[in-house]
Protein backbone atom coordinates (compact mmCIF):
# COMPACT_ATOMS: atom_id res chain seq x y z
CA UNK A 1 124.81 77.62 71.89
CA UNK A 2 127.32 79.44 69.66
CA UNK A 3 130.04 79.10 72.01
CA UNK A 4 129.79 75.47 72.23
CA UNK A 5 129.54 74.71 68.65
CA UNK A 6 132.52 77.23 68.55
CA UNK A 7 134.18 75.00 71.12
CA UNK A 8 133.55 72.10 69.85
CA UNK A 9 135.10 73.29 66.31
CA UNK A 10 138.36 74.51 68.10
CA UNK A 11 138.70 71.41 69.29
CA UNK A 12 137.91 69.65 66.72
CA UNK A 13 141.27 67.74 66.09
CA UNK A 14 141.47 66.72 69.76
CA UNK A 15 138.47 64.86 69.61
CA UNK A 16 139.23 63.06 66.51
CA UNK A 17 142.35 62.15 68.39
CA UNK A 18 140.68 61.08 71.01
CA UNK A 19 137.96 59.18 69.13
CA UNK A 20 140.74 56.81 67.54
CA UNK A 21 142.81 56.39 71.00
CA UNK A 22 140.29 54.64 72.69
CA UNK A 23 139.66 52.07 69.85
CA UNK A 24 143.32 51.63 69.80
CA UNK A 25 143.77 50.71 73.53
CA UNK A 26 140.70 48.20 73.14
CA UNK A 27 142.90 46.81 70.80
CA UNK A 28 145.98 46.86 72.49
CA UNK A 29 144.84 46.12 75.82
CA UNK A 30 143.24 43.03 74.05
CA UNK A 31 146.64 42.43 72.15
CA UNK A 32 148.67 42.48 75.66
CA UNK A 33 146.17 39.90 77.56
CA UNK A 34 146.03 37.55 74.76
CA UNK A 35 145.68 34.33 76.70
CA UNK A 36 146.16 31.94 73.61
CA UNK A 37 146.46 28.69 75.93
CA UNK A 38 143.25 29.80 77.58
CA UNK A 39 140.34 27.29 77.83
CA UNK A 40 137.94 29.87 77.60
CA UNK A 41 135.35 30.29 73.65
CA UNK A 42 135.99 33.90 74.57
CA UNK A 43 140.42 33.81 74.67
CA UNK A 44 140.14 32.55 70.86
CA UNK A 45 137.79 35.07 69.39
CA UNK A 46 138.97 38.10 71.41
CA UNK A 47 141.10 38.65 68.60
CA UNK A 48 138.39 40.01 65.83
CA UNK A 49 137.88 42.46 68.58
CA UNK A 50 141.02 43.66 68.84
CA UNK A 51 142.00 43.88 65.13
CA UNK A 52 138.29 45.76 65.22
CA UNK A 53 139.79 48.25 67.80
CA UNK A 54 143.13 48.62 65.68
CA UNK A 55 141.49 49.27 62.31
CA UNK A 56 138.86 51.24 62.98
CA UNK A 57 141.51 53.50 65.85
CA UNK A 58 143.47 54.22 62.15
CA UNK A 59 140.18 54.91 60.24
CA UNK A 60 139.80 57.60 63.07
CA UNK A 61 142.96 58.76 62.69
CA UNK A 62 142.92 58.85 59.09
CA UNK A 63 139.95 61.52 59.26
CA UNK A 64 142.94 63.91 61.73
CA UNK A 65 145.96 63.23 59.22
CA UNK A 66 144.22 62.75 55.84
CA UNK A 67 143.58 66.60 55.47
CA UNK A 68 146.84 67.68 57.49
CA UNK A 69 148.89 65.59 54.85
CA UNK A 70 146.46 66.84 51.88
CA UNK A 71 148.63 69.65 52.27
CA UNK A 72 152.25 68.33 51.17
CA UNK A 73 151.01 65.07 49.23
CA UNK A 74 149.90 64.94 45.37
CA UNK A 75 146.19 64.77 44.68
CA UNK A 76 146.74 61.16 43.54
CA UNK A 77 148.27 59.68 46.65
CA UNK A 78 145.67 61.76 48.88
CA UNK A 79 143.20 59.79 46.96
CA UNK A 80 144.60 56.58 47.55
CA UNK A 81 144.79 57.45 50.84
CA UNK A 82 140.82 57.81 50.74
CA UNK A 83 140.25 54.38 49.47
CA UNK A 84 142.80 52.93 52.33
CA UNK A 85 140.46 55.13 54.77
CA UNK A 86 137.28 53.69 53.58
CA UNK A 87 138.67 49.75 53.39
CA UNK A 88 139.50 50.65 57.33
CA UNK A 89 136.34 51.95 57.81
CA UNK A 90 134.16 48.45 56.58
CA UNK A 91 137.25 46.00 57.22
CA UNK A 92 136.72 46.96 60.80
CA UNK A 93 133.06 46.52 60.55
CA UNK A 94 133.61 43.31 59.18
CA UNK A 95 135.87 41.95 62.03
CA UNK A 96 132.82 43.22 64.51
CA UNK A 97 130.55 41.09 62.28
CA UNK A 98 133.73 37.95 62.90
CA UNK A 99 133.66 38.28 66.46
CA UNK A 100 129.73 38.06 66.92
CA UNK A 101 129.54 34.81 64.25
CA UNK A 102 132.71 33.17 66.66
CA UNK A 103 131.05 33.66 70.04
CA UNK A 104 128.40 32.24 68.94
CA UNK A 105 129.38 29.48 66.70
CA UNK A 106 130.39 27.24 70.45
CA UNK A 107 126.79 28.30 71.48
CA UNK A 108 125.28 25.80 68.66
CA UNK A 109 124.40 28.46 66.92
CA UNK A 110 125.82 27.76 63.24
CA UNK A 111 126.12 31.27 62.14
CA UNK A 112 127.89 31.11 58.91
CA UNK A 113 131.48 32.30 58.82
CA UNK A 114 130.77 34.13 55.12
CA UNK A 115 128.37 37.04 56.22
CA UNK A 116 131.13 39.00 56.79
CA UNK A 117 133.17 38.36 53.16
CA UNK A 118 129.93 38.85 51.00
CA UNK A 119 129.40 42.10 52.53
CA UNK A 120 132.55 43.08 52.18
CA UNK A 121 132.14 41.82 48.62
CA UNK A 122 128.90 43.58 48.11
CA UNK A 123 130.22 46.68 49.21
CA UNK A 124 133.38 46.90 47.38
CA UNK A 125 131.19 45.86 43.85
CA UNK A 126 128.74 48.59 44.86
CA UNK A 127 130.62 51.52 45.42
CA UNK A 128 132.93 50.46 42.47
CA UNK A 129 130.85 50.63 39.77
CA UNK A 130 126.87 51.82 40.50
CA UNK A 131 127.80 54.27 42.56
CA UNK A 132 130.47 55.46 40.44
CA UNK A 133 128.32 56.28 37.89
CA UNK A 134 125.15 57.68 40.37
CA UNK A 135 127.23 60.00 42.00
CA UNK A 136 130.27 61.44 39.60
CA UNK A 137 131.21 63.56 42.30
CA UNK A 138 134.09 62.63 44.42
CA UNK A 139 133.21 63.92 47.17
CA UNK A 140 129.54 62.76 46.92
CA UNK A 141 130.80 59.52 46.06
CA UNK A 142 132.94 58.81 49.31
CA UNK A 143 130.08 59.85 51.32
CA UNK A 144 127.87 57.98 49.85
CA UNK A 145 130.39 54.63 50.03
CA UNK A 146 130.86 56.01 53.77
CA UNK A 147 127.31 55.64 54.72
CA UNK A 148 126.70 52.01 52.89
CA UNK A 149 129.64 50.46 55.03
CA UNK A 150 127.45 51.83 58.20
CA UNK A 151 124.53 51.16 57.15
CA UNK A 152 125.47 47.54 55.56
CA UNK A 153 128.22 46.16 57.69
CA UNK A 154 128.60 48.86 60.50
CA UNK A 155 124.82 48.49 62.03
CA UNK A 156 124.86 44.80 61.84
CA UNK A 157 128.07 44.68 63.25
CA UNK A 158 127.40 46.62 66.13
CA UNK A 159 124.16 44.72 66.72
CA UNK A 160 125.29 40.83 66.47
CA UNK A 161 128.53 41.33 68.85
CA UNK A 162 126.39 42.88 71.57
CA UNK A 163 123.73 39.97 71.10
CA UNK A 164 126.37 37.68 70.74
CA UNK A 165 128.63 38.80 73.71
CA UNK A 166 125.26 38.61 75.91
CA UNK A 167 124.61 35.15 75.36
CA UNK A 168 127.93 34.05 75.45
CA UNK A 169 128.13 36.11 78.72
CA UNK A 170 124.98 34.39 80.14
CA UNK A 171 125.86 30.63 79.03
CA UNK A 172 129.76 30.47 79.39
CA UNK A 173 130.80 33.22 82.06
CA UNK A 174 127.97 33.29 84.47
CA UNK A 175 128.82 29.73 85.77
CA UNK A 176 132.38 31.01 86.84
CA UNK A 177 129.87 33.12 89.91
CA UNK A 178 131.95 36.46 89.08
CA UNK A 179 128.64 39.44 89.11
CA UNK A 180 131.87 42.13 88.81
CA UNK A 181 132.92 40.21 85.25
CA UNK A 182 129.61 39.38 84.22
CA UNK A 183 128.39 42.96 84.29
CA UNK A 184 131.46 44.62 82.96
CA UNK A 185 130.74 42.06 79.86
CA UNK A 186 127.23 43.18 79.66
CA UNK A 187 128.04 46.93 80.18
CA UNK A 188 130.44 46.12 76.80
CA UNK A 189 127.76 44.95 75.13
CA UNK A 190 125.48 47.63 75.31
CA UNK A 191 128.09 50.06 74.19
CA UNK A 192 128.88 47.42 71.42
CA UNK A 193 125.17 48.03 70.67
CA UNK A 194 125.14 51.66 70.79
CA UNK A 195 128.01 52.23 69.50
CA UNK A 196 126.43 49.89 65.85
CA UNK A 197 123.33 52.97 66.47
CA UNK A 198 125.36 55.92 66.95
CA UNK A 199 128.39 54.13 63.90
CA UNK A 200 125.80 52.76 61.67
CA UNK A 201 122.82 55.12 62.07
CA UNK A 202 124.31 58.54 61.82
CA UNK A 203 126.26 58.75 58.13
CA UNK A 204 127.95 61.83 56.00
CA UNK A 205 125.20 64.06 54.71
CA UNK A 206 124.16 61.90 51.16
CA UNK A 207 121.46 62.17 48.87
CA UNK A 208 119.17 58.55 49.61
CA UNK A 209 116.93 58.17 53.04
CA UNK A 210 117.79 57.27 55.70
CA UNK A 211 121.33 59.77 55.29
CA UNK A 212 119.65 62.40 53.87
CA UNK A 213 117.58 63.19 57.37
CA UNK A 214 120.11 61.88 59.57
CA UNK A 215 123.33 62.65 58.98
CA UNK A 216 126.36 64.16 61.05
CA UNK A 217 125.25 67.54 59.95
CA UNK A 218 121.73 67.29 60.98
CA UNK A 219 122.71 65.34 64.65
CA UNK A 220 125.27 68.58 65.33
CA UNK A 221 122.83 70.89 64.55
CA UNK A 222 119.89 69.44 66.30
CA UNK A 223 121.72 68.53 69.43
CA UNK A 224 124.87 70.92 69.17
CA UNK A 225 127.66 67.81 70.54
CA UNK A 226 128.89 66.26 67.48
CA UNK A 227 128.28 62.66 66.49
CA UNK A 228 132.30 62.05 66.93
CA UNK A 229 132.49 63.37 70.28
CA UNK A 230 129.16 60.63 71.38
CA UNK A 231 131.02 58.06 69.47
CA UNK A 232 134.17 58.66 71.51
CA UNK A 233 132.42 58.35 74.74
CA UNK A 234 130.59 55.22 73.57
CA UNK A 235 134.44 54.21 72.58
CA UNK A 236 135.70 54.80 75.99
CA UNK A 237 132.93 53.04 77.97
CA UNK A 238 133.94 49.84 75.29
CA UNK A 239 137.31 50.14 76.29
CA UNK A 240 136.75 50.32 80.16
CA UNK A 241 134.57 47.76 80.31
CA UNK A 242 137.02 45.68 77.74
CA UNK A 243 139.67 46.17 80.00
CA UNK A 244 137.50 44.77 83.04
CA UNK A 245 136.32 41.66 81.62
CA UNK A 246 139.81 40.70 80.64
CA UNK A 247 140.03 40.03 84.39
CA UNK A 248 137.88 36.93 83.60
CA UNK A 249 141.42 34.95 82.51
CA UNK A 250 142.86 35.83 86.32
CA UNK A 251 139.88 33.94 87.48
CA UNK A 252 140.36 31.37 84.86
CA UNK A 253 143.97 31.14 86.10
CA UNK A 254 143.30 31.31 89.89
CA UNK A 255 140.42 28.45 89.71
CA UNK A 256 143.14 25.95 87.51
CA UNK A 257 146.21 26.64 90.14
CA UNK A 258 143.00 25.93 92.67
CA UNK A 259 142.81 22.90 90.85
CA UNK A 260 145.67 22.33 91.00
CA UNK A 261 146.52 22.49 94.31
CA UNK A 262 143.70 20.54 95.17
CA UNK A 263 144.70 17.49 92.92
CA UNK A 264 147.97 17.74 94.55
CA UNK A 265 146.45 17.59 98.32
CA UNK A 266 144.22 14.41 97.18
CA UNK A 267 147.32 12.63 95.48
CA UNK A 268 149.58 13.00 98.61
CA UNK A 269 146.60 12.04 101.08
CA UNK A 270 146.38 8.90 98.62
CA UNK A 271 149.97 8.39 98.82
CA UNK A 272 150.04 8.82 102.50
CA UNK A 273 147.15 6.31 103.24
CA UNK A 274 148.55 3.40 101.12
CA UNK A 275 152.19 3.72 102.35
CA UNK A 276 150.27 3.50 106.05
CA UNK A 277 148.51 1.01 104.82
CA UNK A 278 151.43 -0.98 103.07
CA UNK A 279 154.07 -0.28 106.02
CA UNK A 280 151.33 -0.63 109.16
CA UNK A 281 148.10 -2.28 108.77
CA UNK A 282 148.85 -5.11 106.25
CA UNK A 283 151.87 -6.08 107.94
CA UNK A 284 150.06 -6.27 110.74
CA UNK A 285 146.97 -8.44 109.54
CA UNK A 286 149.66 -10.13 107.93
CA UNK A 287 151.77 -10.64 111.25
CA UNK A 288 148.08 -11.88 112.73
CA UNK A 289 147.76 -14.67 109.88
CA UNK A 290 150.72 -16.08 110.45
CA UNK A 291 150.17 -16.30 114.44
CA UNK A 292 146.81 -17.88 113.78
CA UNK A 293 148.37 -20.17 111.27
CA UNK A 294 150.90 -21.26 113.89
CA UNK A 295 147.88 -21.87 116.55
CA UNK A 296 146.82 -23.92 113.52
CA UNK A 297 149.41 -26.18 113.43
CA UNK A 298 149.40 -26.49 117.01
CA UNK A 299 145.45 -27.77 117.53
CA UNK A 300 144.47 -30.91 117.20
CA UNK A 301 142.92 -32.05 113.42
CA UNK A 302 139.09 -32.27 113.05
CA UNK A 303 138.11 -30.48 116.12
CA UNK A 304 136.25 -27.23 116.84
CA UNK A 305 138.98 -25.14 117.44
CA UNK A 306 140.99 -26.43 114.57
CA UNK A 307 137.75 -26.12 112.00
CA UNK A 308 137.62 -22.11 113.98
CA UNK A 309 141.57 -21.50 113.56
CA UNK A 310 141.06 -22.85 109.72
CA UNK A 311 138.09 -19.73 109.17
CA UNK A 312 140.31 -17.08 110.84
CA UNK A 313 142.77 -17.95 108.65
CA UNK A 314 140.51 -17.78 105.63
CA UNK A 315 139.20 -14.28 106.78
CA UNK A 316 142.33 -12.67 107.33
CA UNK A 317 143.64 -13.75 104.52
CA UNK A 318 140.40 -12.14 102.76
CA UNK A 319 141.54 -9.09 104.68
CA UNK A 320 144.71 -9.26 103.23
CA UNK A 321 143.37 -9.84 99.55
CA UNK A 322 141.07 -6.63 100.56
CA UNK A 323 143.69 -4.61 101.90
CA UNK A 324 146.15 -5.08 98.55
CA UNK A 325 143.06 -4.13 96.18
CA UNK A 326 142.61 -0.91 97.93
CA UNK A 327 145.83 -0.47 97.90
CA UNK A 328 146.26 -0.50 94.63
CA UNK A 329 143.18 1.57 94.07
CA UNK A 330 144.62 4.15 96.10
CA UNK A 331 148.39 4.54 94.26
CA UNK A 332 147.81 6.09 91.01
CA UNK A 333 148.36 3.60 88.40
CA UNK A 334 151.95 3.81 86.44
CA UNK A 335 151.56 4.84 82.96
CA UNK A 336 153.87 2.92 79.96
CA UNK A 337 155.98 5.51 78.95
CA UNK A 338 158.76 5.93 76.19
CA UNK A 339 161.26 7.07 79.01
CA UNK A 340 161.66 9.83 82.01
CA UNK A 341 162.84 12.02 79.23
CA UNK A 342 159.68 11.84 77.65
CA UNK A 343 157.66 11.97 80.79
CA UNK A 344 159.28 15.23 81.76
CA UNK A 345 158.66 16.88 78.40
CA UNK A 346 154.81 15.99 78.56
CA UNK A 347 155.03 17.29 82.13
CA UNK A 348 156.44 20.47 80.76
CA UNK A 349 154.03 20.71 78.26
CA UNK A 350 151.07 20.21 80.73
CA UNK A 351 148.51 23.25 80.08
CA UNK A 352 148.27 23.27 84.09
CA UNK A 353 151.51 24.47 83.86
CA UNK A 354 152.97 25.65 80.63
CA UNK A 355 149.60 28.03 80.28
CA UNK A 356 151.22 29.44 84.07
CA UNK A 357 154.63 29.61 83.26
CA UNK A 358 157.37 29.08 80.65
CA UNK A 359 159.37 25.73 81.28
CA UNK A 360 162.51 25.00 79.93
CA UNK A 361 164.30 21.75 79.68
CA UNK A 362 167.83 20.74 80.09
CA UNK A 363 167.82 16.54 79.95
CA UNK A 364 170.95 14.29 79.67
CA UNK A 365 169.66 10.96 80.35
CA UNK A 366 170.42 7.28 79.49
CA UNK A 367 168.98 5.68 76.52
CA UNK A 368 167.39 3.76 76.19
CA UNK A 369 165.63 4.13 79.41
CA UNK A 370 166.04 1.19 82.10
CA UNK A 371 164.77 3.38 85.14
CA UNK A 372 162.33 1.43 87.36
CA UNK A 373 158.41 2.59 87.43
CA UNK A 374 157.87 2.92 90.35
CA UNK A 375 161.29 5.42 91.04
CA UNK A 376 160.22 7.33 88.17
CA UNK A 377 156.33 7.64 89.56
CA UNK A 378 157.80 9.03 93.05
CA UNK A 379 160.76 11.28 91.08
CA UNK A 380 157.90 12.62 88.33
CA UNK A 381 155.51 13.07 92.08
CA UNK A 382 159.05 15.23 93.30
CA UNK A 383 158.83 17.45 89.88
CA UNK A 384 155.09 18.11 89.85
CA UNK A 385 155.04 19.25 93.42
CA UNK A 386 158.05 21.46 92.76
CA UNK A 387 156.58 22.98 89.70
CA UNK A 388 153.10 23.54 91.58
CA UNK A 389 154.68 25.23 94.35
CA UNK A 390 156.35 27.46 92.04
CA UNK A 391 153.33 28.44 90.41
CA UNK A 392 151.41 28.67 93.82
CA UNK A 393 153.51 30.37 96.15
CA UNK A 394 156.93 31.67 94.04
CA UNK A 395 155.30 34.00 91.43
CA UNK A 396 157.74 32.44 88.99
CA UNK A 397 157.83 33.64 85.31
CA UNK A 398 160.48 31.37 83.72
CA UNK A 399 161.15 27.33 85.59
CA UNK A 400 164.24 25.76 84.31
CA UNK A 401 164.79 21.79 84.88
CA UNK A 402 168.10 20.22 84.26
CA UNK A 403 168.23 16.26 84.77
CA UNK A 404 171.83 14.15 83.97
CA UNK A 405 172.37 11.14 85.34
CA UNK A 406 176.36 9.70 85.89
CA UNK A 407 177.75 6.78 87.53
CA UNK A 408 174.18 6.00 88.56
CA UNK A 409 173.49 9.03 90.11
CA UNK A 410 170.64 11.20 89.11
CA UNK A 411 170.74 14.73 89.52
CA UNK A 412 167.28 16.48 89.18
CA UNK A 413 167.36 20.44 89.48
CA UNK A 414 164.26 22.64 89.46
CA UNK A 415 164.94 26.76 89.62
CA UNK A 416 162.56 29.22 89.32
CA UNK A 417 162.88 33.03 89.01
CA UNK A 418 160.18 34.09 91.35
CA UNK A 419 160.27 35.27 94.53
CA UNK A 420 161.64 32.80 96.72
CA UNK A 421 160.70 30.98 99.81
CA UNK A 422 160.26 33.38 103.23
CA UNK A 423 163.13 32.82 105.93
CA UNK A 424 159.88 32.82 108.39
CA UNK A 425 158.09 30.22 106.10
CA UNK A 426 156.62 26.58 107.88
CA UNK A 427 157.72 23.52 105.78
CA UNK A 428 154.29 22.39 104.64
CA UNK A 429 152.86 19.19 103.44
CA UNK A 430 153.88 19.61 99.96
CA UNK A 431 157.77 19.54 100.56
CA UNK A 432 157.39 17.10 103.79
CA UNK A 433 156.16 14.69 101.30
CA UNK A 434 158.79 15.61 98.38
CA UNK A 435 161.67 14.76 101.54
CA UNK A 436 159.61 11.63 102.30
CA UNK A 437 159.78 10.40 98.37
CA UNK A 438 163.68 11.71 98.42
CA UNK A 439 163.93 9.01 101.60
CA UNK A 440 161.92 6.04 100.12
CA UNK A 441 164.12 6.60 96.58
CA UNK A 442 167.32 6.53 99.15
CA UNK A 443 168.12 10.24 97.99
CA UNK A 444 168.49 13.56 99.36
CA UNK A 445 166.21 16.88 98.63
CA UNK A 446 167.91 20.45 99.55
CA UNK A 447 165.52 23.47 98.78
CA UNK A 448 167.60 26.79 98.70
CA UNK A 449 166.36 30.47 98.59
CA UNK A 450 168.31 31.93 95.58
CA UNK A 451 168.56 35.72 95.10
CA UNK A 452 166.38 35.28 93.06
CA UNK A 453 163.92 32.65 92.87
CA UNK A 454 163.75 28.88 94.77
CA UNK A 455 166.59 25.70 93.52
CA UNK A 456 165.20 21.86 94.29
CA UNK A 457 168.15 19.84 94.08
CA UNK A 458 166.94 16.08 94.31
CA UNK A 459 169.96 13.79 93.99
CA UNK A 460 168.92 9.80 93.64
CA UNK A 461 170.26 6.53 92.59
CA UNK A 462 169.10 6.12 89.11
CA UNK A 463 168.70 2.33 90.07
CA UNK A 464 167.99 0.78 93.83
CA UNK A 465 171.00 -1.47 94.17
CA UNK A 466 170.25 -2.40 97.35
């Protein structure tokens, strides 16, 4: 028993080391996957817990460095140091106490936003003046300030993140059908909860219940590991299973380029079946009308055949009528826009995309704007399929498109730094129907494999003159 307490003292800076490292890389690993343009409740408040893993990593590391610099510092600045220490201590509380009320605030659960500031409040009044005066003694005194931020903000803290990150687990994350995310965000909540115990239960020895029976003396002595070393290993198991629910944003992004792609496969089938409709089957009813209308003209007035010939006409020509309404059903309907400037930027901007990758624009474009609707619907198609494929299939970080347009010719060029097309790669749908667009706009399309990265180079008339 000696031996390990003896161990455990040897090693006693190590684990206070230790202790604040893995509340700092819950906090950084947070701070590296921020996902800002994230759809997800859980993207926007992820950042209470990482400032809580930040602060509270310091107030760890304040209990290593405090005494090692009490050494070379003046008595004054040590102190101030102390009060810096303590404000760590029950700010970092406080932003546990943040994230719970924000995960649960999209839940319909109007948990008011100030339970964290009057604490802090109360706290800061309490061990400012009261406590001053109960317990003279430094020493006493910033143990006693210690154990109220645990017991006051710590404990709760702990507590209403864990319930919080539960629900918000079970309401919000659950639908997505990932078990390996869910239960890494449960798993985080129950350290989140033990973690508020083994933080907000066990305080510096003090002179009120419950501190003066358990304390971080009495926990050491009764079960020989110290509190700091349990709290570490609650600390790690937080920051494992942090790191493993951050995978939920991969999903998130897999199931919108999913989306995407699948949007893109219904628009082109669309496409496809009205220009087969436009270019086959209505000429052909169309061809058929005016046949019957000639067989018309042909049969006598006012007899059966001519009253027969007279319906067929009036039913293909229904067809007809038919045929154009679905048609236009099935071509996406051209937005007003300002110009193809403008619809480019708001392409850019597109969370679809710019939540993917970084887009940059180069434009140099006529104004005002004179190009035709339906040319820019089929060049704005070209662009969105590029972009797609470079999020899809290129891996690109970084898409840069440049569009000028001289002596009537537009020159539209989309390069991406990812990781090109494969030599052995099929042409697939997706740039079949980009060439097909190219055609119909009486263009060309050239897709080259850079050295980096893919280059679309779609060169059109800016107007049909023929």
């Amino acid at each position: 028993m000696n031996f390990i307490q003896n161990l455990f003292t040897v090693n006693h800076d190590i684990i206070y080391f230790i202790y604040g490292l893995v509340f700092f890389v819950v906090g950084l690993a947070i701070a590296l996957q921020s996902r800002h343009s994230s759809r997800l409740d859980l993207a926007r408040n992820l950042t209470w817990l990482a400032a809580f893993g930040f602060l509270h990593g310091f107030h760890e590391w304040g209990d290593l460095f405090i005494p090692l610099q009490a050494q070379y510092l003046a008595p004054a600045i040590i102190s101030v140091l102390h009060y810096i220490h303590l404000f760590l201590l029950v700010t970092s509380f406080a932003c546990l106490i943040e994230f719970g009320v924000a995960l649960l605030e999209p839940l319909k659960r109007k948990w008011p936003h100030f339970i964290a500031p009057v604490l802090l409040l109360i706290w800061l009044l309490v061990i400012l003046f009261p406590l001053h005066i109960w317990e003279p003694d430094y020493n006493a005194w910033h143990n006693s300030a210690d154990a109220l931020a645990r017991y006051f903000v710590g404990l709760p803290g702990g507590i209403l993140a864990a319930f919080a990150l539960r629900r918000h687990t079970l309401q919000r994350i659950a639908p997505f059908d990932v078990p390996q995310i869910v239960k890494a965000l449960e798993a985080a909540g129950i350290a989140m909860a033990l973690y508020g115990l083994a933080a907000g239960l066990v305080v510096p020895p003090v002179n009120f219940f419950p501190g003066n029976l358990v304390n971080t003396d009495s926990f050491t002595r009764y079960l020989v590991v110290p509190i700091q070393l349990f709290r570490a290993l609650i600390g790690l198991a937080m920051a494992a299973t942090t790191i493993r629910m951050l995978e939920i944003f991969d999903v998130e992004t897999s199931r919108q380029i999913e989306a995407m792609e699948q949007q893109q496969i219904l628009a082109t089938e669309r496409e496809r079946i009205a220009r087969e409709l436009h270019d086959g089957t209505i000429q052909k009813v169309y061809t058929a009308g005016l046949l019957v209308r000639a067989a018309q003209n042909l049969a006598i007035a006012e007899t059966p055949l001519a009253s027969r010939l007279s319906t067929a006409v009036g039913v293909l020509d229904d067809a007809i009528g038919d045929l154009r309404e679905n048609l236009s059903g099935l071509r996406q309907p051209l937005q007003p826009r300002g110009s193809f400037a403008a619809a480019l930027k708001e392409m850019a901007t597109d969370p679809r995309f710019s939540s993917l990758v970084e887009i940059s624009l180069d434009l140099n474009l006529p104004e005002p704007d004179d190009l035709d609707r339906e040319r820019e619907a089929h060049l704005l198609a070209i662009v969105r399929e590029a972009l797609a494929n470079s999020v899809r299939h290129s891996k690109a970080r970084h898409i840069k498109v440049i569009a000028n347009c001289t002596d009537n010719q537009l020159r539209l060029l989309i390069d991406d730094d990812g990781v090109g097309i494969s030599p052995q790669a099929a042409e697939g749908h997706g740039l079949r129907n980009m060439r097909d667009r190219a055609c119909l706009l009486h263009g060309e399309l050239q897709v080259r494999r850079l050295e980096q990265g893919t280059s679309v180079l779609l060169q059109v008339p800016w107007k049909d003159e023929s």
